[in-house]
N, C-alpha and C. Protein backbone atom coordinates (compact mmCIF):
# COMPACT_ATOMS: atom_id res chain seq x y z
N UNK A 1 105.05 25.29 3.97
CA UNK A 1 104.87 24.02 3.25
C UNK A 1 103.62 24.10 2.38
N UNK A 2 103.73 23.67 0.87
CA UNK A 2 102.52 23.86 0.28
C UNK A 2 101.14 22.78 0.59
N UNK A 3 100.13 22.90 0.33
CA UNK A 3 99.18 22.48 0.98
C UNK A 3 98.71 21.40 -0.39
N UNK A 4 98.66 19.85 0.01
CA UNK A 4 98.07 19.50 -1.06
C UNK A 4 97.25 18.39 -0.76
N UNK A 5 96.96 17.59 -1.49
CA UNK A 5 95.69 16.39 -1.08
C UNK A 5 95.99 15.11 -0.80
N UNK A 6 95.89 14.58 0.04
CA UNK A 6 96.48 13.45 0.59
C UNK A 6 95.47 12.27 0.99
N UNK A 7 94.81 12.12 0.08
CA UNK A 7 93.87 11.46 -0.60
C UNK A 7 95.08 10.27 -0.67
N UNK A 8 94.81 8.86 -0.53
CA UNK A 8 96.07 8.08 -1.03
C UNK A 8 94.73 6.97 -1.55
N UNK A 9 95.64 6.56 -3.42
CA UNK A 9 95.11 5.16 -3.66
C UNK A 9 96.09 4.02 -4.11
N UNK A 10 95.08 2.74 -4.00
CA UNK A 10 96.02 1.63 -3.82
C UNK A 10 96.00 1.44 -5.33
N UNK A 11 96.66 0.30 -5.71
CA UNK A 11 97.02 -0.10 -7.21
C UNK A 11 95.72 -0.74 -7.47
N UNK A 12 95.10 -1.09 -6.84
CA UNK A 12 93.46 -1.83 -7.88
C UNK A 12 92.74 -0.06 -7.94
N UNK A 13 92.74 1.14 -7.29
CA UNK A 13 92.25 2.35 -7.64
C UNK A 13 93.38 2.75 -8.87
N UNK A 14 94.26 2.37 -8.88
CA UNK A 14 94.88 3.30 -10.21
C UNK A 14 94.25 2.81 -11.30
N UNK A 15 93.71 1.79 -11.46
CA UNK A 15 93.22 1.01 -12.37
C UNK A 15 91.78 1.11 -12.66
N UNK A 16 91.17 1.27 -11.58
CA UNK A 16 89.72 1.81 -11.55
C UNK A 16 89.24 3.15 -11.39
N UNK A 17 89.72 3.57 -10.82
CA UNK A 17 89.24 5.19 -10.09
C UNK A 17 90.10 6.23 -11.21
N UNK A 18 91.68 5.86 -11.44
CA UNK A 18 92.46 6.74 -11.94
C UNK A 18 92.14 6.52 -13.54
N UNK A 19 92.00 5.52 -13.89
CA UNK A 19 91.99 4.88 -14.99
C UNK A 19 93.42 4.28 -15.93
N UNK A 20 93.89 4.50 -14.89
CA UNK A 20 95.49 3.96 -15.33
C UNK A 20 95.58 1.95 -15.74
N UNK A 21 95.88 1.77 -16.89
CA UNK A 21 95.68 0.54 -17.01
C UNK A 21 96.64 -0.53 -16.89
N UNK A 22 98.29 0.20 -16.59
CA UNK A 22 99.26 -0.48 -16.70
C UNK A 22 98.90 -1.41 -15.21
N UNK A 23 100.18 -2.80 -15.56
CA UNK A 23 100.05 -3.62 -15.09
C UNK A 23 101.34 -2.92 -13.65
N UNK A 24 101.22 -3.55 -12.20
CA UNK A 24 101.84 -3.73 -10.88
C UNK A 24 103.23 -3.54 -11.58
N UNK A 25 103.68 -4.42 -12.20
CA UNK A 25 105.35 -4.46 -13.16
C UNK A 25 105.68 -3.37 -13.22
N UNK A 26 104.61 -2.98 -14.55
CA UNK A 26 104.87 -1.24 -15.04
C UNK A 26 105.37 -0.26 -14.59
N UNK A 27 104.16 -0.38 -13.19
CA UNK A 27 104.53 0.76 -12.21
C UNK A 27 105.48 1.25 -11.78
N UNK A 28 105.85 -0.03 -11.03
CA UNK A 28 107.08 -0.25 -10.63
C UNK A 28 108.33 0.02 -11.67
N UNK A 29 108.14 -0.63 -12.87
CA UNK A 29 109.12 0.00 -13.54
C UNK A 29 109.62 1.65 -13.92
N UNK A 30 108.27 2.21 -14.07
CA UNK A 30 108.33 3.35 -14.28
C UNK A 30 108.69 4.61 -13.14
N UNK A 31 108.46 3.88 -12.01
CA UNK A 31 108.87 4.62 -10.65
C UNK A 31 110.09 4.61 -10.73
N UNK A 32 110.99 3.29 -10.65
CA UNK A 32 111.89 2.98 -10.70
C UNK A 32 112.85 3.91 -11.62
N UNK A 33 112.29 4.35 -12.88
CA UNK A 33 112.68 4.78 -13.71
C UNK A 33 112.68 6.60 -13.17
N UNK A 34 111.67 7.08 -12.13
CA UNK A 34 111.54 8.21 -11.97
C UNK A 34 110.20 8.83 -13.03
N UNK A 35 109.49 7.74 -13.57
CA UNK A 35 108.57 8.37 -14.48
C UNK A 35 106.92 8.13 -14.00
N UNK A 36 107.20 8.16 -12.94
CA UNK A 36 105.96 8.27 -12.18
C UNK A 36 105.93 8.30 -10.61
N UNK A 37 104.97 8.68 -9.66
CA UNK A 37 104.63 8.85 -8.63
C UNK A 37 105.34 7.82 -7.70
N UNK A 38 106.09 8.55 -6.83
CA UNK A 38 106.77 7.43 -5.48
C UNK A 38 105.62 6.75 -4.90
N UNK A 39 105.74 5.31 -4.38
CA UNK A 39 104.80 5.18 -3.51
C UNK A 39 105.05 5.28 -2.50
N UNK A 40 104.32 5.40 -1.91
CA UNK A 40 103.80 5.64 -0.35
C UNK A 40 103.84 3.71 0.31
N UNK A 41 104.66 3.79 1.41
CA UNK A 41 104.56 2.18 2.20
C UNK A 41 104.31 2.43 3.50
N UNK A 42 102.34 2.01 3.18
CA UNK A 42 101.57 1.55 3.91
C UNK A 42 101.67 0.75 5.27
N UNK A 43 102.38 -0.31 5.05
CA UNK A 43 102.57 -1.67 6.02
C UNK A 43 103.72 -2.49 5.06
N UNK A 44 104.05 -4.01 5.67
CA UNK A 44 104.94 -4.69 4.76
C UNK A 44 104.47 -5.46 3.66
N UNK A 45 102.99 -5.19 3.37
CA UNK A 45 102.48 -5.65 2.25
C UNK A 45 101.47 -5.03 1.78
N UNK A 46 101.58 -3.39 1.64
CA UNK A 46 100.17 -2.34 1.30
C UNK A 46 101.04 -1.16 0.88
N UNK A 47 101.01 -0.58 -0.26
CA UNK A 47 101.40 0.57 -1.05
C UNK A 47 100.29 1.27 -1.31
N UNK A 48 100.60 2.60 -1.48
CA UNK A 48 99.37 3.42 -1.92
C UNK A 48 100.05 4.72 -2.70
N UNK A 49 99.43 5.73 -3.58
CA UNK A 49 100.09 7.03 -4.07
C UNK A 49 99.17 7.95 -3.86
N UNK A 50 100.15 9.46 -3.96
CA UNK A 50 99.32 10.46 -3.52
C UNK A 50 98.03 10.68 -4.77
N UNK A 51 97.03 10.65 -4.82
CA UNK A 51 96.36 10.93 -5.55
C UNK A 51 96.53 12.33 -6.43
N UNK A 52 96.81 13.16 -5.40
CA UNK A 52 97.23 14.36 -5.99
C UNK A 52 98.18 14.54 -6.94
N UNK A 53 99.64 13.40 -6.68
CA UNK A 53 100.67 13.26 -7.51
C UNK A 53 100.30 12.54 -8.83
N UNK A 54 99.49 11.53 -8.54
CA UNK A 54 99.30 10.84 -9.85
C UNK A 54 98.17 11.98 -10.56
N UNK A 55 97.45 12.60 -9.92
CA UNK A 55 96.74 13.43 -10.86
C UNK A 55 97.23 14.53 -12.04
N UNK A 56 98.71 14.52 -11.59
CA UNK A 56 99.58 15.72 -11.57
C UNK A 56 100.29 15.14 -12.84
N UNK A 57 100.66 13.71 -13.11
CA UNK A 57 101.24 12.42 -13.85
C UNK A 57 100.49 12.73 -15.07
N UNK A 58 98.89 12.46 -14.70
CA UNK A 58 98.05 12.11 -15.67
C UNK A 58 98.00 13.63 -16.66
N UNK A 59 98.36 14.49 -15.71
CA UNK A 59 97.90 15.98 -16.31
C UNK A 59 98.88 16.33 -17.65
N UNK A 60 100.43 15.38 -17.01
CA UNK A 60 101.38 16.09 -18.14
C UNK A 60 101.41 14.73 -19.02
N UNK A 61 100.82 13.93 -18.90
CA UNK A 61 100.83 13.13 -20.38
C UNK A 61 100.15 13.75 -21.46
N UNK A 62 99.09 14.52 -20.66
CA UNK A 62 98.14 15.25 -21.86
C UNK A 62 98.75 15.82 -21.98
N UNK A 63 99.14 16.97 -21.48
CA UNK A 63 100.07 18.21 -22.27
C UNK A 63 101.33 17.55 -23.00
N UNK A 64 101.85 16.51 -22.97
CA UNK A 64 102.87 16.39 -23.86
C UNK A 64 101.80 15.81 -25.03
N UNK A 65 100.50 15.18 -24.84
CA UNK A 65 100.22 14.91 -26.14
C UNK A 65 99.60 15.38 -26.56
N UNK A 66 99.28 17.02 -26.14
CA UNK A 66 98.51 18.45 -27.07
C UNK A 66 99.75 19.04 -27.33
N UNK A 67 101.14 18.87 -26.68
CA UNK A 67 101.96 19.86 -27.44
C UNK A 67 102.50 19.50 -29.13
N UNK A 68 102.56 20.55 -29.57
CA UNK A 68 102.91 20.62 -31.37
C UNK A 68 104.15 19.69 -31.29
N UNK A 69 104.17 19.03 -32.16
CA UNK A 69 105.29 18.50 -32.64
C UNK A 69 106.03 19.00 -33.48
């Protein structure tokens, strides 16, 4: 099994820590969609994501927006 970081943050850290600015909706939409990080369920009212995964998110937005067009 590969070894990775399991660091988990909540949605007020994606916003602060990650710097991710989209809104709770978004997220959700975009998960939904498969275009971002599953969450993780905490309890019946606490979500969190792997930090590692969203780091991984953030990594290929850049590379799609250094690749040549």
């Amino acid at each position: 099994m590969a070894q990775f970081n399991k660091r988990l943050v909540s949605k007020k850290e994606l916003k602060t820590v990650c710097g991710i600015p989209y809104t709770p909706q978004h997220i959700q939409r975009l998960e939904t969609a498969g275009k971002f990080p599953k969450r993780v369920q905490l309890g019946p009212n606490r979500v969190a994501w792997l930090l590692s995964e969203v780091d991984e998110w953030v990594n290929e937005r850049i590379t799609l927006r250094d690749a040549p067009r």
